[in-house]
C-alpha atoms as a PDB file:
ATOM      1  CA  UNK A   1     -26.885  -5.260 -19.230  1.00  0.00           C
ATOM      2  CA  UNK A   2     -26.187  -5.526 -15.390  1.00  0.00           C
ATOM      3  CA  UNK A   3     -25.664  -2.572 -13.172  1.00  0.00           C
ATOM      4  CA  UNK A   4     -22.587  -1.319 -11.910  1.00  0.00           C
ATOM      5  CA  UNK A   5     -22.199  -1.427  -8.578  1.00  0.00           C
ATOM      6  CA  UNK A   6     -20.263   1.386  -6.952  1.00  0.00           C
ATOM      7  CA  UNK A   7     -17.681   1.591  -4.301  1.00  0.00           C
ATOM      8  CA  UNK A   8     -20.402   3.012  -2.828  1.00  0.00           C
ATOM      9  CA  UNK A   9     -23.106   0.240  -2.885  1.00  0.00           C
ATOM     10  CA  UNK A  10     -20.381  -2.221  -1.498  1.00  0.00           C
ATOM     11  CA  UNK A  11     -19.439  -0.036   1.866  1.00  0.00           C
ATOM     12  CA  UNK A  12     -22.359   0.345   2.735  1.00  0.00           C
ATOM     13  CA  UNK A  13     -22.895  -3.722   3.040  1.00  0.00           C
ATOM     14  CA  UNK A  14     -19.439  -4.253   4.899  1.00  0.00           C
ATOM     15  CA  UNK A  15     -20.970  -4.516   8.192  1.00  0.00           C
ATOM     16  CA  UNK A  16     -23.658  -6.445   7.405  1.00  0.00           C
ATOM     17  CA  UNK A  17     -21.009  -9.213   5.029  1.00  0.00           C
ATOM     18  CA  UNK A  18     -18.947  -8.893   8.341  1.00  0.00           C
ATOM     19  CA  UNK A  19     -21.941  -9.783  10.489  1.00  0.00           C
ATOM     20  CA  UNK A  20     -23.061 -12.696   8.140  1.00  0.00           C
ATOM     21  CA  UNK A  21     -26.394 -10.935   6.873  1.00  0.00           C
ATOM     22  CA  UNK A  22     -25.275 -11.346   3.104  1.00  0.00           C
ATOM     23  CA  UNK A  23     -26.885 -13.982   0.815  1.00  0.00           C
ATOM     24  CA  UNK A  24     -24.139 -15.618  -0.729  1.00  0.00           C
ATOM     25  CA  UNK A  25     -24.702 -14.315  -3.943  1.00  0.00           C
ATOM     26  CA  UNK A  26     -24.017 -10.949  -2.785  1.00  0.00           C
ATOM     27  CA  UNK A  27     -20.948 -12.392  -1.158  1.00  0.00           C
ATOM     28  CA  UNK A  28     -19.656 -13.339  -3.831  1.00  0.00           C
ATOM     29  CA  UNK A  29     -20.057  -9.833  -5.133  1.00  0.00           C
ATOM     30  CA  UNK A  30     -18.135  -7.885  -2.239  1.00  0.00           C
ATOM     31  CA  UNK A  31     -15.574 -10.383  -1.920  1.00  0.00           C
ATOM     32  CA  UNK A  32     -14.827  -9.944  -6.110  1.00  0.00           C
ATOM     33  CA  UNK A  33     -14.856  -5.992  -5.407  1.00  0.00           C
ATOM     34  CA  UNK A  34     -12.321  -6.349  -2.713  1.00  0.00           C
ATOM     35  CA  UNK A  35     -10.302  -8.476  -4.287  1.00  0.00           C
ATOM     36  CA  UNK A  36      -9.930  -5.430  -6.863  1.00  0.00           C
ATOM     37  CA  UNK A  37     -10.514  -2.392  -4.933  1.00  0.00           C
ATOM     38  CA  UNK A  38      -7.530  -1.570  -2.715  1.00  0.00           C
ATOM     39  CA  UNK A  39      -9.328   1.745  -1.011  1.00  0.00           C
ATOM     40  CA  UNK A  40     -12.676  -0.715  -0.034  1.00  0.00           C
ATOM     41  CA  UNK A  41     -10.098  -3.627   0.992  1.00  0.00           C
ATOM     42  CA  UNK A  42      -8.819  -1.370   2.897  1.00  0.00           C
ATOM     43  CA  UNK A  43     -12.032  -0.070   4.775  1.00  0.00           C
ATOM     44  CA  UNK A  44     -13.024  -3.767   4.979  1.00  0.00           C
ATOM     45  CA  UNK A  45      -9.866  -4.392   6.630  1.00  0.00           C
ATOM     46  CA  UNK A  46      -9.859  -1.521   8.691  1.00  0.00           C
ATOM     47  CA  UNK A  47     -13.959  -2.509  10.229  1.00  0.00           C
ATOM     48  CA  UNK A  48     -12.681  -6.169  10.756  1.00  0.00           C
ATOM     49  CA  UNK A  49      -9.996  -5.231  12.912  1.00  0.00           C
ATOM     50  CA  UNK A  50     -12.550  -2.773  14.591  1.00  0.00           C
ATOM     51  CA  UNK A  51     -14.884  -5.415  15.454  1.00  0.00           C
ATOM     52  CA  UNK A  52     -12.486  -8.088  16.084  1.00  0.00           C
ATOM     53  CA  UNK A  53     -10.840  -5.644  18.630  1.00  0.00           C
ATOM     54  CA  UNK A  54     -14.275  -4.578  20.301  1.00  0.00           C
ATOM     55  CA  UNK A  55     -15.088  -8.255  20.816  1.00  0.00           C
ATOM     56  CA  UNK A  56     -12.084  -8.986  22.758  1.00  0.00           C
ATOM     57  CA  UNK A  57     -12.247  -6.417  24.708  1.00  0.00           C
ATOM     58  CA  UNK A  58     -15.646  -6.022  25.668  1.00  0.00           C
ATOM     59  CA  UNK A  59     -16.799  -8.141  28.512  1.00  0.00           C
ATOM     60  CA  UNK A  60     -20.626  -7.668  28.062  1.00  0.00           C
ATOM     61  CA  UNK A  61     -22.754  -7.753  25.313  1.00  0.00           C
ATOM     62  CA  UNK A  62     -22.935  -4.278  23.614  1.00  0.00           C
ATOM     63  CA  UNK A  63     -26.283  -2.244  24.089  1.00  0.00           C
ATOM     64  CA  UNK A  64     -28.862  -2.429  20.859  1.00  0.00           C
ATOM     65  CA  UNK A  65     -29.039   1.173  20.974  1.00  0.00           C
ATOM     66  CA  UNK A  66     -24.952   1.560  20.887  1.00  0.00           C
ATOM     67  CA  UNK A  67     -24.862  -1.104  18.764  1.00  0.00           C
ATOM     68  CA  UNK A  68     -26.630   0.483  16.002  1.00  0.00           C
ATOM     69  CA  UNK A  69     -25.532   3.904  16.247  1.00  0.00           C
ATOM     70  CA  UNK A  70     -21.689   2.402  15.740  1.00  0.00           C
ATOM     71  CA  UNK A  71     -23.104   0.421  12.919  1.00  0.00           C
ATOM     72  CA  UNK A  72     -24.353   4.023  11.725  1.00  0.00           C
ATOM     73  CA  UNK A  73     -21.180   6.140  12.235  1.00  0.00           C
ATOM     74  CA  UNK A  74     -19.203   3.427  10.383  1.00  0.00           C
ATOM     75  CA  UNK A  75     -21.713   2.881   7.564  1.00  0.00           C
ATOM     76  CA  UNK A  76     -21.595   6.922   7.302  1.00  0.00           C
ATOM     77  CA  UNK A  77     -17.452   7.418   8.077  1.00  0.00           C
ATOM     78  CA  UNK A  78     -17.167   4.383   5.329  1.00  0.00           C
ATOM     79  CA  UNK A  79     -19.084   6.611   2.577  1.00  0.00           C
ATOM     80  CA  UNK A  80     -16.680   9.852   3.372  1.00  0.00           C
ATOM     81  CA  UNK A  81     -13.587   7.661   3.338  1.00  0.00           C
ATOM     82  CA  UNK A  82     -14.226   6.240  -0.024  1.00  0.00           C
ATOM     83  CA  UNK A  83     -15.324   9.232  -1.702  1.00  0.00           C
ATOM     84  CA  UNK A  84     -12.546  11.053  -0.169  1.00  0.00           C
ATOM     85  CA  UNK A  85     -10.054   8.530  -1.812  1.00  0.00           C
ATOM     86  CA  UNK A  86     -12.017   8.824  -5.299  1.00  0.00           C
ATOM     87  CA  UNK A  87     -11.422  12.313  -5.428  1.00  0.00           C
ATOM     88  CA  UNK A  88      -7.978  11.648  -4.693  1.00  0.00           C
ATOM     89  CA  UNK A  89      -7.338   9.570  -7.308  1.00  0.00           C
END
């Protein structure tokens, strides 16, 4: 039987789908989850617009150091939204 994947297991890969670092397998995956999980759509949509908004608007290439503690604080914010929204629910 194949493991369920949790809302979970799929945040924390957002950044990394958005950033092209998913086999496609695994694409496949997220993009099926999103397609039925209106709270993770949402996050998904909300950390598009997030980079697509830092990339216009930043000149210069963002430091590696800044670079991965935003990857951090959204991988971490992403967990608390998401469980926040389960317990909602």
């Amino acid at each position: 039987m194949a493991e369920r994947k949790t809302c979970k297991y799929f945040c924390e890969r957002l950044s990394d789908y958005l950033d092209g670092l998913i086999e496609e397998n695994e694409c496949r995956l997220i993009e099926e989850h999103l397609a039925h999980c209106p709270p993770c759509k949402l996050i998904y949509q909300s950390l598009e617009l997030t980079v697509s908004l830092c990339g216009k608007s930043l000149s210069d290439e963002i430091p590696d150091g800044v670079r991965q503690r935003l990857k951090d604080f959204l991988r971490e914010h992403c967990k608390e939204d998401v469980l926040n929204q389960r317990e909602e629910t």
